[in-house]
N, C-alpha and C. Protein backbone atom coordinates (compact mmCIF):
# COMPACT_ATOMS: atom_id res chain seq x y z
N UNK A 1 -12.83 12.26 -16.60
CA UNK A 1 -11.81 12.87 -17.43
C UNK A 1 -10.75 11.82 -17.79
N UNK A 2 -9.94 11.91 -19.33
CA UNK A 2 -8.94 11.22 -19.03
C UNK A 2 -8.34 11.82 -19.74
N UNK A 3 -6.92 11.16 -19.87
CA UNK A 3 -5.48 12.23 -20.44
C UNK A 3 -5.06 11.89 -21.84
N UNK A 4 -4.76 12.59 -22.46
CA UNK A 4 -3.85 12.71 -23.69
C UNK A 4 -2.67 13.13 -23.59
N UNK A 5 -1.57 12.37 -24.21
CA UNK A 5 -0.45 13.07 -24.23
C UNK A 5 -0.15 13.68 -25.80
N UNK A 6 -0.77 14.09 -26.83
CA UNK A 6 -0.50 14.61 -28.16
C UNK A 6 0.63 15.70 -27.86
N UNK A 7 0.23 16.40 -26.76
CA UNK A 7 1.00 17.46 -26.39
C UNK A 7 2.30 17.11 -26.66
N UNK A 8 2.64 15.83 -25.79
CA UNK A 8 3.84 15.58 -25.43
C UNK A 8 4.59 15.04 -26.97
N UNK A 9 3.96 14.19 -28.00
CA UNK A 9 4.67 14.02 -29.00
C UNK A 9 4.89 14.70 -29.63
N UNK A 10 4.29 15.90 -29.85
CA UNK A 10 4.46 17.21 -30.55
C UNK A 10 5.61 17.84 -30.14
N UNK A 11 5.91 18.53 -28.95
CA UNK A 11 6.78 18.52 -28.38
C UNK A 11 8.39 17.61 -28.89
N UNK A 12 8.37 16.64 -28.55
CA UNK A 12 9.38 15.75 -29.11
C UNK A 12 9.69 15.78 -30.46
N UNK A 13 8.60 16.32 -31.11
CA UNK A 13 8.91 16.17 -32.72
C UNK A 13 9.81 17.66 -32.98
N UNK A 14 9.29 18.65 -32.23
CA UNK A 14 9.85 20.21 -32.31
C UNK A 14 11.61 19.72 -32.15
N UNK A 15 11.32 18.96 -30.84
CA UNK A 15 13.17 19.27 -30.36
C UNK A 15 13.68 17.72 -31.00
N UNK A 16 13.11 16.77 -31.81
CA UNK A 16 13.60 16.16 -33.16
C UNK A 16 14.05 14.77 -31.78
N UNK A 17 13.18 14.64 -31.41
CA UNK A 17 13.99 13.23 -30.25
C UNK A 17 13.14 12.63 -30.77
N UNK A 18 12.99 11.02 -30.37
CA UNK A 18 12.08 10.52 -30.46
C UNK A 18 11.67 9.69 -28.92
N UNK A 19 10.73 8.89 -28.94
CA UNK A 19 10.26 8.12 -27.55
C UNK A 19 10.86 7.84 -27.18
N UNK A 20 12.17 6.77 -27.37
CA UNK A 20 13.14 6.13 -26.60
C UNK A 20 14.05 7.15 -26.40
N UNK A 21 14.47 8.22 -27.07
CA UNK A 21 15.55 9.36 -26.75
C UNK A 21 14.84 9.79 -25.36
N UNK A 22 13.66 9.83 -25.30
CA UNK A 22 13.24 10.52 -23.83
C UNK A 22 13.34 9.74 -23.16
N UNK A 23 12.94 8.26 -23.17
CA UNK A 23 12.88 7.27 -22.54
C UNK A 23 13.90 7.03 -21.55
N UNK A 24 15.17 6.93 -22.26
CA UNK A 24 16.63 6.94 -22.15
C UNK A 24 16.95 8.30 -21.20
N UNK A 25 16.62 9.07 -21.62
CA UNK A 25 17.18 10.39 -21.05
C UNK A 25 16.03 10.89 -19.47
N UNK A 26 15.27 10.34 -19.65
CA UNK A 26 14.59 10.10 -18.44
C UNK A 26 14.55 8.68 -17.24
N UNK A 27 15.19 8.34 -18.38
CA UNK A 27 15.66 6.82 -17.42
C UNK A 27 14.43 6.06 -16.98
N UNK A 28 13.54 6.00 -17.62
CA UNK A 28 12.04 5.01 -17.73
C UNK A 28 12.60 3.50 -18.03
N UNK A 29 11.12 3.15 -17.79
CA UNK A 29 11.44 1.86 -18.28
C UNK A 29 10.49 2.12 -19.67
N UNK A 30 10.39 0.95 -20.35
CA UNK A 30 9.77 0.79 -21.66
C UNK A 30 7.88 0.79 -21.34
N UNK A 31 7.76 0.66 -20.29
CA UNK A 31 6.15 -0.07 -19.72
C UNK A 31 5.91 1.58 -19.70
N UNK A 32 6.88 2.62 -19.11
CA UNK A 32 5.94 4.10 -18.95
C UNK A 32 5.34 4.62 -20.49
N UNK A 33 6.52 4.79 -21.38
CA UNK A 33 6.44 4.73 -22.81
C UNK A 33 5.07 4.14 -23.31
N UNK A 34 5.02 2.76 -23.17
CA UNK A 34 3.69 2.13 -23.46
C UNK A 34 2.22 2.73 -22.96
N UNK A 35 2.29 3.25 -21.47
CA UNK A 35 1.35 3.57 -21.26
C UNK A 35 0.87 5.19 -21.54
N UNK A 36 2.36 6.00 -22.34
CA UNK A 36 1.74 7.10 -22.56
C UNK A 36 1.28 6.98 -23.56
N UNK A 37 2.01 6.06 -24.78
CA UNK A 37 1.18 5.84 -26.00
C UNK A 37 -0.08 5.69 -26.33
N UNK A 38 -0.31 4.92 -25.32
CA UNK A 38 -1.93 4.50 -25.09
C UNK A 38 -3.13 5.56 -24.24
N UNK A 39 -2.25 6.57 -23.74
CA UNK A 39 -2.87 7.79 -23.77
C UNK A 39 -3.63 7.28 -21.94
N UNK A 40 -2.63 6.72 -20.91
CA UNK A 40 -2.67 5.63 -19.60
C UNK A 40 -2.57 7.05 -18.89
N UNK A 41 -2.36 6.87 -17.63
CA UNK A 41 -2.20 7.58 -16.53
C UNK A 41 -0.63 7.05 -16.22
N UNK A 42 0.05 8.07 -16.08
CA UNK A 42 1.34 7.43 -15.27
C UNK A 42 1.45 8.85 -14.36
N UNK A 43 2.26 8.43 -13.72
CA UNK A 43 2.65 8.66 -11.92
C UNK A 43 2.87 10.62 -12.50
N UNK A 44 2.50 11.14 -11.48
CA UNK A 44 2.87 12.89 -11.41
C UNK A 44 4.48 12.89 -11.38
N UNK A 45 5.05 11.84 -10.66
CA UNK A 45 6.65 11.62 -10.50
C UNK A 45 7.11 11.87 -12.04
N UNK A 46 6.68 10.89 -12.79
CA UNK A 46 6.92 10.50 -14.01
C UNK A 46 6.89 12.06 -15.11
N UNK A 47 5.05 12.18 -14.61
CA UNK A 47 5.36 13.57 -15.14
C UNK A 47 6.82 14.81 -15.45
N UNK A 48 6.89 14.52 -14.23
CA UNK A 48 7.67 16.10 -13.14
C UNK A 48 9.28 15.37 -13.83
N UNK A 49 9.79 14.22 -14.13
CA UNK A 49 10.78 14.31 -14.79
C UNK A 49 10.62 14.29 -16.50
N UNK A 50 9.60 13.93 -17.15
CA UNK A 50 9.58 14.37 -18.42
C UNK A 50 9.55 16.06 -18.70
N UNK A 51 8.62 16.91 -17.91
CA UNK A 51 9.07 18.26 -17.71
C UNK A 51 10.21 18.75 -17.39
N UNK A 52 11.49 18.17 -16.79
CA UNK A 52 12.40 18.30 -16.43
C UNK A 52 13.19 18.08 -17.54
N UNK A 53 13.45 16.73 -18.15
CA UNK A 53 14.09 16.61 -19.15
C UNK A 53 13.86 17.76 -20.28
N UNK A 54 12.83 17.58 -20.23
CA UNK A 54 12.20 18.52 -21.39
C UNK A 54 12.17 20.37 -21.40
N UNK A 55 12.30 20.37 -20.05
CA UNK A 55 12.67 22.08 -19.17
C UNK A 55 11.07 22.60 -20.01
N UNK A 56 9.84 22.10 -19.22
CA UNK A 56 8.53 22.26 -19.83
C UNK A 56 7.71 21.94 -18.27
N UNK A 57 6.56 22.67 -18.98
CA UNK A 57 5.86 22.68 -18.05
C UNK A 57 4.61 21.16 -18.31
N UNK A 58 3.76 21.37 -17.21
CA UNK A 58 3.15 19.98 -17.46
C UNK A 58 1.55 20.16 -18.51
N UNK A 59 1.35 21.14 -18.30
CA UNK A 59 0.18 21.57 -19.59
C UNK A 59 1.00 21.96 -20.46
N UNK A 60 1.98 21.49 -21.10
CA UNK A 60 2.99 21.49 -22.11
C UNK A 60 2.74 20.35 -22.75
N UNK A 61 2.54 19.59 -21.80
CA UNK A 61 2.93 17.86 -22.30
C UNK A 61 2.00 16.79 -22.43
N UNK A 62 0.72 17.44 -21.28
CA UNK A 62 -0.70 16.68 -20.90
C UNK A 62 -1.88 17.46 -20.72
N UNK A 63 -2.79 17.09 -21.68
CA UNK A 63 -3.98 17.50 -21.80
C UNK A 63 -4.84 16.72 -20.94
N UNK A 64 -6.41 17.31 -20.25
CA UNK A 64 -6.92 16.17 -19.90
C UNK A 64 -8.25 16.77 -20.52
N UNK A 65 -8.74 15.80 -20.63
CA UNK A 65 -10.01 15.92 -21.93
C UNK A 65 -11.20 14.58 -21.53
N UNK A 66 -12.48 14.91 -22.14
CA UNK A 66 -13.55 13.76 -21.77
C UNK A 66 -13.46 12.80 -22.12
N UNK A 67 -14.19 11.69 -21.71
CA UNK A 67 -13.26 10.21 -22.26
C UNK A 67 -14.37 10.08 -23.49
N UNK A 68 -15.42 10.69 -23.63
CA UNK A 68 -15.67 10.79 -25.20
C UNK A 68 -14.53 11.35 -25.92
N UNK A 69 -13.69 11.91 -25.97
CA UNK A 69 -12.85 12.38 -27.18
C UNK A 69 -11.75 12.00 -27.46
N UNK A 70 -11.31 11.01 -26.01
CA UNK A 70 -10.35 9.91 -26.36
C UNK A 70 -10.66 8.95 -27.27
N UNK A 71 -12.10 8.20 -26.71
CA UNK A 71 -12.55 7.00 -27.98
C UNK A 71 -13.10 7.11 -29.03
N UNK A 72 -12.53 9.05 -29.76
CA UNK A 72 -12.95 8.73 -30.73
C UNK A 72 -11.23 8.60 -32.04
């Protein structure tokens, strides 16, 4: 299995932030950002404060799907 975050930009687009507004407001560094872009694994920690910021749940934000439908 691996993860998608579409969820999560969708999301961001509703409440009009963009990546670094969460970034910032979650207090990340730039490397977590990168690796959600790229659709990476980052930490459940990481998770559990983007749901927080976001007052969302985590199948809100992350899909996990076959890694056929990532590379396509």
């Amino acid at each position: 299995m691996a993860v998608k975050y579409d969820k999560l930009f969708l999301k961001l687009q509703d409440r009009n932030m963009t990546a670094m507004d969460l970034t910032r407001a979650a207090g990340f560094s730039g490397n977590i950002m990168t690796r959600i872009k790229r659709n990476e694994y980052i930490s459940l920690e990481s998770i559990e404060t983007i749901c927080s910021v976001l007052q969302c749940k985590v199948d809100d934000i992350v899909e996990f799907v076959r890694v056929e439908e990532v590379l396509k």
